[in-house]
PDB file of N, CA and C in Angstrom:
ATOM      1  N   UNK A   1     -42.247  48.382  57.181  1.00  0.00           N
ATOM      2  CA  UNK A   1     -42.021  47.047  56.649  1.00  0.00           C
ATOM      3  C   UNK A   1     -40.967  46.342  57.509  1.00  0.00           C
ATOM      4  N   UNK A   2     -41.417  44.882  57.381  1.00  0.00           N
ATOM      5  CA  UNK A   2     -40.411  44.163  58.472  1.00  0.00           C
ATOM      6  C   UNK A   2     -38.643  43.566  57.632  1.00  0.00           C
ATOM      7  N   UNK A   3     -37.446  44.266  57.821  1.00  0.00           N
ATOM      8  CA  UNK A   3     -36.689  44.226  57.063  1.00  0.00           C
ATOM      9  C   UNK A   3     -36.958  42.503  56.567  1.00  0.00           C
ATOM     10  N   UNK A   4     -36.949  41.465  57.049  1.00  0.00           N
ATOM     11  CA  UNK A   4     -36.815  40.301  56.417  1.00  0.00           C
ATOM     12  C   UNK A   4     -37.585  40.082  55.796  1.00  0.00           C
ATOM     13  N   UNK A   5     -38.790  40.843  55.071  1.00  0.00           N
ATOM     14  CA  UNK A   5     -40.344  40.802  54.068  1.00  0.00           C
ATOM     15  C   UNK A   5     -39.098  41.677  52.994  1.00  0.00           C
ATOM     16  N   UNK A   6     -38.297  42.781  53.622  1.00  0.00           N
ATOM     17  CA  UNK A   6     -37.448  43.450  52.051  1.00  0.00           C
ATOM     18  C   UNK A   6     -36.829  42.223  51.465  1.00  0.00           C
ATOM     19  N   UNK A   7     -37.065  41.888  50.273  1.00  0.00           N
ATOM     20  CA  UNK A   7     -36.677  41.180  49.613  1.00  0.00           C
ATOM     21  C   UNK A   7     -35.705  41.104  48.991  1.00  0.00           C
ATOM     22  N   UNK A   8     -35.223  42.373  48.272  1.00  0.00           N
ATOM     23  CA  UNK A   8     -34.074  43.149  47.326  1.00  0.00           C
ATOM     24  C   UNK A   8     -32.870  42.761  48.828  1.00  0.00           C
ATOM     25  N   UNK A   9     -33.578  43.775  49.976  1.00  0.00           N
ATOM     26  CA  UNK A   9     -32.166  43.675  50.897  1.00  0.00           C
ATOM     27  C   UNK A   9     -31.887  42.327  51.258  1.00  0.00           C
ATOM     28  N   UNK A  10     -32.893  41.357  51.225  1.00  0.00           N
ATOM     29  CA  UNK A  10     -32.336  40.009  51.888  1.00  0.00           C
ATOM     30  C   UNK A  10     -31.680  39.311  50.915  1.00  0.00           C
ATOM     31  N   UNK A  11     -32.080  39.730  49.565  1.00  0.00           N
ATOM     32  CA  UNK A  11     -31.037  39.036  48.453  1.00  0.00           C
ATOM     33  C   UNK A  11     -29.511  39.604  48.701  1.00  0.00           C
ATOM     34  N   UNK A  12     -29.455  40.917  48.816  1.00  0.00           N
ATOM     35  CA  UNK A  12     -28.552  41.294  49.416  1.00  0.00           C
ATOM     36  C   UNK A  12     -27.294  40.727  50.346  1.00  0.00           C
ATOM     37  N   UNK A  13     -27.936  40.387  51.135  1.00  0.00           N
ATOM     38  CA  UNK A  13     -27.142  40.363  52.514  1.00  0.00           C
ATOM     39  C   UNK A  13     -27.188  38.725  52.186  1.00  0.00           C
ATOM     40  N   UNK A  14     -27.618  37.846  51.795  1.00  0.00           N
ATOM     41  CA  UNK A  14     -27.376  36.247  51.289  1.00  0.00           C
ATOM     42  C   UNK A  14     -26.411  36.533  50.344  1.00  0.00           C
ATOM     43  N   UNK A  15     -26.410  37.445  49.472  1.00  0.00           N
ATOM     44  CA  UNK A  15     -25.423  37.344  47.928  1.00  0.00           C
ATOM     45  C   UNK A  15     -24.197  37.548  48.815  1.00  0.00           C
ATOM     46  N   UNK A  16     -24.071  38.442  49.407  1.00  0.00           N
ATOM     47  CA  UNK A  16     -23.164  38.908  50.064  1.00  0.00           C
ATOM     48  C   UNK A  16     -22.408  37.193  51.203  1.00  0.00           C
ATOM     49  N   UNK A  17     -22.938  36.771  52.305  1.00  0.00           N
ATOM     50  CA  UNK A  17     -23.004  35.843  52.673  1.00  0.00           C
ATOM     51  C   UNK A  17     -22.275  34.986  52.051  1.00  0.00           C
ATOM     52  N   UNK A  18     -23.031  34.269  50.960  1.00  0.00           N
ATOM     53  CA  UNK A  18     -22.448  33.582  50.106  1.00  0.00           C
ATOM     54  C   UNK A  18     -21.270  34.239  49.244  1.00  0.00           C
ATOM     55  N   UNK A  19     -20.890  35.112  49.133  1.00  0.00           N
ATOM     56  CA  UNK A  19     -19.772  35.441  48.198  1.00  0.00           C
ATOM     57  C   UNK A  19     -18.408  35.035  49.962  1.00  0.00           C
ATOM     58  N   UNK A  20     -18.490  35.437  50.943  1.00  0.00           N
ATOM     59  CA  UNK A  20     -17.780  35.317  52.024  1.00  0.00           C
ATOM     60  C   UNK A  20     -17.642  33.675  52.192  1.00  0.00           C
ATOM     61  N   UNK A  21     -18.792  33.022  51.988  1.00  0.00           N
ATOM     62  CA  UNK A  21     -18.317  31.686  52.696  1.00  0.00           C
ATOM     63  C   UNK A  21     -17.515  31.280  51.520  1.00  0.00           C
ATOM     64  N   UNK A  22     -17.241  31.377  50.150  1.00  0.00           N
ATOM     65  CA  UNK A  22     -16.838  30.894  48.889  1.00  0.00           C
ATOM     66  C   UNK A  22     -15.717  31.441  49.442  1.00  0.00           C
ATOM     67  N   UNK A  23     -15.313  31.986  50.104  1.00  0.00           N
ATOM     68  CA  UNK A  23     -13.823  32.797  50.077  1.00  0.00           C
ATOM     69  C   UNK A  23     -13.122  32.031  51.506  1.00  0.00           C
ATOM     70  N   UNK A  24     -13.895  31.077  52.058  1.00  0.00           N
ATOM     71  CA  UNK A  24     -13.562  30.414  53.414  1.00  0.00           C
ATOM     72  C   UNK A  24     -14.000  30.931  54.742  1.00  0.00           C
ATOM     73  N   UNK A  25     -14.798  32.260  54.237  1.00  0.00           N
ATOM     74  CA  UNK A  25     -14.718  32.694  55.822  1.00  0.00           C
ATOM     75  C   UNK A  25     -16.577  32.067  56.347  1.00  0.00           C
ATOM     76  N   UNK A  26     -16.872  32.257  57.867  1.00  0.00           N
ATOM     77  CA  UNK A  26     -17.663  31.709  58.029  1.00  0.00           C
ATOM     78  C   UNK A  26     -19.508  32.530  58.133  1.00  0.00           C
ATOM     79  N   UNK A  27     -20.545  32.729  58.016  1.00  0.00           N
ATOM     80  CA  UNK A  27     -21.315  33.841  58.283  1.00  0.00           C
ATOM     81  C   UNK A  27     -22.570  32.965  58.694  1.00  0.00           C
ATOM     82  N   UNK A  28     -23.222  34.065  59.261  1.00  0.00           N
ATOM     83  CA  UNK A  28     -24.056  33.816  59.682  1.00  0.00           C
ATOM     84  C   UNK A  28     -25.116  35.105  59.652  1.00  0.00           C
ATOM     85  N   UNK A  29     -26.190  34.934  59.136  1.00  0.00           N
ATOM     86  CA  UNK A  29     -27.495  35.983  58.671  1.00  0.00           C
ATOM     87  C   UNK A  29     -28.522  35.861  59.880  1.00  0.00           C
ATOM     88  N   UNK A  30     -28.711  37.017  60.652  1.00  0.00           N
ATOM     89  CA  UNK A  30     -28.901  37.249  62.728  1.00  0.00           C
ATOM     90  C   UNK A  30     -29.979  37.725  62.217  1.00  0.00           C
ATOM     91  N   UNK A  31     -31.586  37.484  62.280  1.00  0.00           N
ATOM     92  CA  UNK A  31     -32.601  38.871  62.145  1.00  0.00           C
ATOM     93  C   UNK A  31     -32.674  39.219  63.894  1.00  0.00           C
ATOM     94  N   UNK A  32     -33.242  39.784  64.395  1.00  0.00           N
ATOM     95  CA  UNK A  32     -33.250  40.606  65.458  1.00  0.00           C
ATOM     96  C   UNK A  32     -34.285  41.420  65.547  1.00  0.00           C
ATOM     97  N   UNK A  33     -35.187  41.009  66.459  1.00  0.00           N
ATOM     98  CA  UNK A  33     -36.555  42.016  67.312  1.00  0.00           C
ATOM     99  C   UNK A  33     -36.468  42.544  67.857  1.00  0.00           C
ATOM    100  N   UNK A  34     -35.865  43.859  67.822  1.00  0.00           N
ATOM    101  CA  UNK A  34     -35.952  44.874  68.959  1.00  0.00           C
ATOM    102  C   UNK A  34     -36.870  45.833  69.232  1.00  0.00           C
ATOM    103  N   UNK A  35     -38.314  45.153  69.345  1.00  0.00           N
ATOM    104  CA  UNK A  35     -39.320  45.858  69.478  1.00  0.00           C
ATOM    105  C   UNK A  35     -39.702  47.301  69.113  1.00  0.00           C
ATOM    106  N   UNK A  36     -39.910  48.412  69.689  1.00  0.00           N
ATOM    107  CA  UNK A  36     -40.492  48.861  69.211  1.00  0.00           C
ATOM    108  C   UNK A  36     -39.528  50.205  68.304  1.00  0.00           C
ATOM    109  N   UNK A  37     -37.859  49.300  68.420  1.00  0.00           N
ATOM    110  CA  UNK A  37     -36.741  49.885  67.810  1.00  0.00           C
ATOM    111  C   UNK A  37     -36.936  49.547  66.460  1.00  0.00           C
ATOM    112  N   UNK A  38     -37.526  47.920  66.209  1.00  0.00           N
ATOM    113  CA  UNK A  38     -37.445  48.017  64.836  1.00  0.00           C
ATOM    114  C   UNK A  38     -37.037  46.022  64.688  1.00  0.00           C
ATOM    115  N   UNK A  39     -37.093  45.613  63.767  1.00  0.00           N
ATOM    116  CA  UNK A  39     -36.684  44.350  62.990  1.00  0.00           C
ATOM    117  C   UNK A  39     -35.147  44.760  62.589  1.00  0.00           C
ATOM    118  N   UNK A  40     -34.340  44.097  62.934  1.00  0.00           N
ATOM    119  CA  UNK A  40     -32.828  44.204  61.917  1.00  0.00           C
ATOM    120  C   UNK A  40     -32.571  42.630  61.344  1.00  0.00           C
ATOM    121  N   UNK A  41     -31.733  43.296  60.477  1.00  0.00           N
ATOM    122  CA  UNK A  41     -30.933  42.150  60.226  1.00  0.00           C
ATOM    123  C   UNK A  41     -29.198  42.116  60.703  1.00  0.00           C
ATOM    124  N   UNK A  42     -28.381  41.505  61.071  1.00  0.00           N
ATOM    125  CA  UNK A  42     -27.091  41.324  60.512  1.00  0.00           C
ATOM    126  C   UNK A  42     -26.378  40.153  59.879  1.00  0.00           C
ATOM    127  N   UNK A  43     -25.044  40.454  59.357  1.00  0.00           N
ATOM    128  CA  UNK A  43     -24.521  39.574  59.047  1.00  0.00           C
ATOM    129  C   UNK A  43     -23.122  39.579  59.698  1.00  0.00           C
ATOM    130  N   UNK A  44     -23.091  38.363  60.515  1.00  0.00           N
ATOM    131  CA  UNK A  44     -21.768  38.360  61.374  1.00  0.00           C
ATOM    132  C   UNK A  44     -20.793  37.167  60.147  1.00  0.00           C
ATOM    133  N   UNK A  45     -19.656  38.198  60.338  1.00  0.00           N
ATOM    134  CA  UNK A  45     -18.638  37.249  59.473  1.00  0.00           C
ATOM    135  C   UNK A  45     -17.541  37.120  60.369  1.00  0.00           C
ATOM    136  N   UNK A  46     -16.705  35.919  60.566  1.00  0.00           N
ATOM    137  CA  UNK A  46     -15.679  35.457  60.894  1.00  0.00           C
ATOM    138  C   UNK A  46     -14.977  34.187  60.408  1.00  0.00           C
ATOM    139  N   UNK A  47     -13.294  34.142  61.195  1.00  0.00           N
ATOM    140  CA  UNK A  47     -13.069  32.820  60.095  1.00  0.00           C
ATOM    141  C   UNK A  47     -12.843  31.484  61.037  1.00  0.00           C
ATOM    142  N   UNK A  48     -13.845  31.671  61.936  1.00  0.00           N
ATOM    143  CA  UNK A  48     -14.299  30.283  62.785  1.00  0.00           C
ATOM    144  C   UNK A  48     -15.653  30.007  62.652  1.00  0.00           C
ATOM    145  N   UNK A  49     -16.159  29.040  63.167  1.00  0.00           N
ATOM    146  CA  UNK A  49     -17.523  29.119  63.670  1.00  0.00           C
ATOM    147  C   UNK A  49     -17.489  29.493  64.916  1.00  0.00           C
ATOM    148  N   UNK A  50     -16.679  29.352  65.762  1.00  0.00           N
ATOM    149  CA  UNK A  50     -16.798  29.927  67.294  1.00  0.00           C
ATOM    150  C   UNK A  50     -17.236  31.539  67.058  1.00  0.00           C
ATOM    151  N   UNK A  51     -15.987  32.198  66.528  1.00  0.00           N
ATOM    152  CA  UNK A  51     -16.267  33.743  66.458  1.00  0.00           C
ATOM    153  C   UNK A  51     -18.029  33.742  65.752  1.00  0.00           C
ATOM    154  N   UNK A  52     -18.082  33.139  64.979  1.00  0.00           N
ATOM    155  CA  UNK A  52     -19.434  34.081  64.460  1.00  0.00           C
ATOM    156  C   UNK A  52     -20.868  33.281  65.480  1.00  0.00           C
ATOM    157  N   UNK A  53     -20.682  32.245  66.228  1.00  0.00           N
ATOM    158  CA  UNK A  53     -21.653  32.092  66.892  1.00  0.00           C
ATOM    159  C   UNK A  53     -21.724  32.780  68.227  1.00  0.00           C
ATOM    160  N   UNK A  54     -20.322  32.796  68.694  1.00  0.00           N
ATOM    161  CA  UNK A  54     -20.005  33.817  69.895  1.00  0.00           C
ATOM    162  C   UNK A  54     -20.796  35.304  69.515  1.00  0.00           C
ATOM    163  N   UNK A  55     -21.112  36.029  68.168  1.00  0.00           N
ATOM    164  CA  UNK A  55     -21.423  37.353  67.845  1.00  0.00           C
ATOM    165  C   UNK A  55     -22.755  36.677  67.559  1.00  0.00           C
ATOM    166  N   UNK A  56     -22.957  35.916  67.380  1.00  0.00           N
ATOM    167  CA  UNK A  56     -24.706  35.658  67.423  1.00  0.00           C
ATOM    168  C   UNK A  56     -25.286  35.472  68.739  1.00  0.00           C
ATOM    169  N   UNK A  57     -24.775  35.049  69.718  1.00  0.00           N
ATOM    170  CA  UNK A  57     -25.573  34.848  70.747  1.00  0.00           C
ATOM    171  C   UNK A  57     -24.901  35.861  71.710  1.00  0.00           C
ATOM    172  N   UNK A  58     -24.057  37.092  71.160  1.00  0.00           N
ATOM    173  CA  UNK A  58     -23.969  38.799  72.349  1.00  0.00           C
ATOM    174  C   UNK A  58     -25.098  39.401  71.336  1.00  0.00           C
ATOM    175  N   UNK A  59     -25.085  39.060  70.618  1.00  0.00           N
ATOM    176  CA  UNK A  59     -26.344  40.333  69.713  1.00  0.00           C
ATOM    177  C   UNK A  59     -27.285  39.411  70.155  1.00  0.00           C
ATOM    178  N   UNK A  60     -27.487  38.346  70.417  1.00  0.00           N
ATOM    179  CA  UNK A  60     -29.226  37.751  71.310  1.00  0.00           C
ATOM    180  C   UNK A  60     -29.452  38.506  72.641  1.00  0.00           C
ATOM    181  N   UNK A  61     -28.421  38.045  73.351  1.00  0.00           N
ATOM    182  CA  UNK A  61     -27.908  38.650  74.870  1.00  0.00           C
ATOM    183  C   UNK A  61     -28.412  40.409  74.970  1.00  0.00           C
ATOM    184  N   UNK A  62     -28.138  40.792  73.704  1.00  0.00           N
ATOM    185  CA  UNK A  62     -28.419  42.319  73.787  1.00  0.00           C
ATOM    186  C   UNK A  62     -29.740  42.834  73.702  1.00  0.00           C
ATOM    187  N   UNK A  63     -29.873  41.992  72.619  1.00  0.00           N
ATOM    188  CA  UNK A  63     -31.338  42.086  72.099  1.00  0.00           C
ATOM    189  C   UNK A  63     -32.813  41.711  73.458  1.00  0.00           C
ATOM    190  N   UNK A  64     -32.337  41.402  73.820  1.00  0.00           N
ATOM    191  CA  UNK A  64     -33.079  40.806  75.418  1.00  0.00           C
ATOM    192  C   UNK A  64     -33.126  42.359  76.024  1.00  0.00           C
ATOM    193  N   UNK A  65     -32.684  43.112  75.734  1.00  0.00           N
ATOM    194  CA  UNK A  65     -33.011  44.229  77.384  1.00  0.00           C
ATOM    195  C   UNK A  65     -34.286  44.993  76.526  1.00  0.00           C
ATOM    196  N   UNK A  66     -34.946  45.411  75.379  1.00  0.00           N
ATOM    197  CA  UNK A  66     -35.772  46.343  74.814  1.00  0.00           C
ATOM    198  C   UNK A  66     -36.959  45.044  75.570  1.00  0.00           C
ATOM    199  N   UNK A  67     -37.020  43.821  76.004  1.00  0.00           N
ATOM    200  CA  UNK A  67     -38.161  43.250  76.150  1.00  0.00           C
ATOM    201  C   UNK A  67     -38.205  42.862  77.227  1.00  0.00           C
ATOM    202  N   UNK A  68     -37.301  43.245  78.311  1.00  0.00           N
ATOM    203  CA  UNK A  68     -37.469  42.919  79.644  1.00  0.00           C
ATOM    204  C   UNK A  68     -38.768  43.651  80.361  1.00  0.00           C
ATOM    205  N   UNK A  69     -38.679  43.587  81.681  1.00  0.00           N
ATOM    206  CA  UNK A  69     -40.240  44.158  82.222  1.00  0.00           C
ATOM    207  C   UNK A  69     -39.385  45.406  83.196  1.00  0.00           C
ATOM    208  N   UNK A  70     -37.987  45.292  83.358  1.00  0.00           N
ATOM    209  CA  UNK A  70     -37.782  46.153  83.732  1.00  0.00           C
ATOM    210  C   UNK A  70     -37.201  47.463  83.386  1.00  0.00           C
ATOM    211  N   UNK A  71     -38.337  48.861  83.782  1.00  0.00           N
ATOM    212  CA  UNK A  71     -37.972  49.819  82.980  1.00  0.00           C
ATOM    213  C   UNK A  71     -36.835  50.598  83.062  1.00  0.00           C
ATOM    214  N   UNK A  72     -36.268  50.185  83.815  1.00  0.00           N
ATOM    215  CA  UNK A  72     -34.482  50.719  84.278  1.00  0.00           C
ATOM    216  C   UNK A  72     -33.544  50.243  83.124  1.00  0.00           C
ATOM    217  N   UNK A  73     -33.780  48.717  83.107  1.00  0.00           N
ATOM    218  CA  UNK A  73     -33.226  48.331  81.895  1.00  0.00           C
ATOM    219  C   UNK A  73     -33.643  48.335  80.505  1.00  0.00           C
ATOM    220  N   UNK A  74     -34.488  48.587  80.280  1.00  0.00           N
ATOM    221  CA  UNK A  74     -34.836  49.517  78.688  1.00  0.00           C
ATOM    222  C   UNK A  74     -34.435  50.443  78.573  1.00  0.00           C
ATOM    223  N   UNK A  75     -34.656  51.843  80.027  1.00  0.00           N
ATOM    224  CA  UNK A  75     -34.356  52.914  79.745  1.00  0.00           C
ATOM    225  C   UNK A  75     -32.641  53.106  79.477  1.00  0.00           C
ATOM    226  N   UNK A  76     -31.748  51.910  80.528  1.00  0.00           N
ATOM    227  CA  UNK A  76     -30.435  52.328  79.954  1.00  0.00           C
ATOM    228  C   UNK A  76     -30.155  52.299  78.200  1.00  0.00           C
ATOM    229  N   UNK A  77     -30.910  50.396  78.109  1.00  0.00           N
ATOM    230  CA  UNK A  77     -30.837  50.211  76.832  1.00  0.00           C
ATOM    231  C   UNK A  77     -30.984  51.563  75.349  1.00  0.00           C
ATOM    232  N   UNK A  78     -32.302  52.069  75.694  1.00  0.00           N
ATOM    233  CA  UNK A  78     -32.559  53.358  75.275  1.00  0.00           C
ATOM    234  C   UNK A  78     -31.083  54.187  75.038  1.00  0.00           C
ATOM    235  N   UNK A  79     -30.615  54.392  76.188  1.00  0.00           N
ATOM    236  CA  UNK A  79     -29.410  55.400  76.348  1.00  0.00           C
ATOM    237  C   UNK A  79     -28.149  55.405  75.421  1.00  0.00           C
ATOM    238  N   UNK A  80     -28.125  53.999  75.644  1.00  0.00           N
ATOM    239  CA  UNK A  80     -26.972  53.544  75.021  1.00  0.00           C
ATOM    240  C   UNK A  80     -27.212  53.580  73.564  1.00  0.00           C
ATOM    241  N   UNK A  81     -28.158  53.375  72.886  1.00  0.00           N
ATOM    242  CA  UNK A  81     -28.664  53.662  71.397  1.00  0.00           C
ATOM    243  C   UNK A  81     -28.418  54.926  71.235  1.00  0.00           C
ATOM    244  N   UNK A  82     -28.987  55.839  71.663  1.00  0.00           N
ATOM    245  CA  UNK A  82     -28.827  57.282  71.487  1.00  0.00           C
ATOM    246  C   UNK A  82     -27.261  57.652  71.637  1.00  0.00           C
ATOM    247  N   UNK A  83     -26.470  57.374  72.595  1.00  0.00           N
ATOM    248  CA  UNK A  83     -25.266  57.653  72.862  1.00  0.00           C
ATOM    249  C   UNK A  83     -24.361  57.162  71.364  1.00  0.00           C
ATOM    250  N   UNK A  84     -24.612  55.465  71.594  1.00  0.00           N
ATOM    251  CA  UNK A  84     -24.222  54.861  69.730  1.00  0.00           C
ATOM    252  C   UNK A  84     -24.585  55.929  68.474  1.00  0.00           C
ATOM    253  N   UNK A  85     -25.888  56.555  68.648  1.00  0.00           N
ATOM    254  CA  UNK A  85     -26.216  56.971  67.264  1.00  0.00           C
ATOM    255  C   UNK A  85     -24.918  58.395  67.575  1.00  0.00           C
ATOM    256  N   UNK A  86     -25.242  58.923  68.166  1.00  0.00           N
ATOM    257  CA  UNK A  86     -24.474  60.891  68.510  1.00  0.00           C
ATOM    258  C   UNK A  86     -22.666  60.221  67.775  1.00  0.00           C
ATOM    259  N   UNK A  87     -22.345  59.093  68.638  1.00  0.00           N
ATOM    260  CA  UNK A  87     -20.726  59.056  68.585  1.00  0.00           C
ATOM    261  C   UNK A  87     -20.752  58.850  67.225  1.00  0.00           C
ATOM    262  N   UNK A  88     -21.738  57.413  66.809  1.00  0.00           N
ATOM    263  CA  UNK A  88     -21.489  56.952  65.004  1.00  0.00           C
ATOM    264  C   UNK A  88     -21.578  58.860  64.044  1.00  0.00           C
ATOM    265  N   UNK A  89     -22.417  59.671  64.444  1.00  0.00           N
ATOM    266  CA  UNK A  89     -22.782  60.991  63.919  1.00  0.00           C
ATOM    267  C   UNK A  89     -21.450  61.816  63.935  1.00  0.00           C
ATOM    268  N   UNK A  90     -20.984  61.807  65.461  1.00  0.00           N
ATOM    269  CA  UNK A  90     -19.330  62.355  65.414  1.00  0.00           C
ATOM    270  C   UNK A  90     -18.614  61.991  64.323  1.00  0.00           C
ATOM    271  N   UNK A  91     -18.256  60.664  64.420  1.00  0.00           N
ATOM    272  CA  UNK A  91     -17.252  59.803  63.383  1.00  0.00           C
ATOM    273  C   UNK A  91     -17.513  59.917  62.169  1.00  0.00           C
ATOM    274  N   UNK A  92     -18.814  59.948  61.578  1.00  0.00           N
ATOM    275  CA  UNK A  92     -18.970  60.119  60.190  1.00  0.00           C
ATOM    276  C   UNK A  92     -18.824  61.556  59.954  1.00  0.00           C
ATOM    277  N   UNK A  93     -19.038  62.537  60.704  1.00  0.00           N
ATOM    278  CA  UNK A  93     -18.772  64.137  60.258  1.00  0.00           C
ATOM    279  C   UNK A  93     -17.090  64.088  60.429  1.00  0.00           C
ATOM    280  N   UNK A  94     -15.931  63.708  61.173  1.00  0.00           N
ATOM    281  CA  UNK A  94     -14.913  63.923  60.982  1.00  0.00           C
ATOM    282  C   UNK A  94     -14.014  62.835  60.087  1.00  0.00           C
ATOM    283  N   UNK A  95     -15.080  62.157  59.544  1.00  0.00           N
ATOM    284  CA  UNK A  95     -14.163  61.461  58.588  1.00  0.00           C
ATOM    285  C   UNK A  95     -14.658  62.148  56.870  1.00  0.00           C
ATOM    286  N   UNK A  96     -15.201  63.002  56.675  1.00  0.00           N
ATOM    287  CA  UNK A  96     -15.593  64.011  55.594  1.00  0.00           C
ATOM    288  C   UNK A  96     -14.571  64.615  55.811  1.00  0.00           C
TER     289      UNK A  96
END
């Protein structure tokens, strides 16, 4: 399923949204195609609009290498996911 068809989670991440901008800060709700990684969503919060459009358009910027034609740059892209997932895996086992 394509996360932005989940319905429950997109109420979610709007309730959420909206509880942040009521509090002054600024957000912005990013979906993201990263082919054959998957549909995401995020939600970038900051208390400018600079900061949270600046984090919307490096997560565009990023999002660009899974669809390039070159396979050097997918395959790093690739790398770097895997490397992200192992370290996030470290960090959550030594914070138990």
């Amino acid at each position: 399923m394509n996360i932005l068809q989940n319905q429950k989670a997109m109420e979610i991440i709007d309730e959420a949204a909206e509880k942040l901008r009521s509090i002054g800060l600024v957000c912005w709700v990013s979906p993201t195609d990263l082919r054959e990684f998957g549909m995401t969503v995020s939600l970038h919060v900051g208390e400018t609009e600079l900061a949270v459009s600046a984090a919307h358009v490096a997560q565009g910027e990023g999002a660009v290498a899974p669809h390039l034609a070159d396979e050097k740059a997918r395959e790093r892209f690739a790398h770097q996911v895997a490397d992200f997932i192992a370290d996030t895996a470290v960090f959550k086992a030594s914070s138990k």
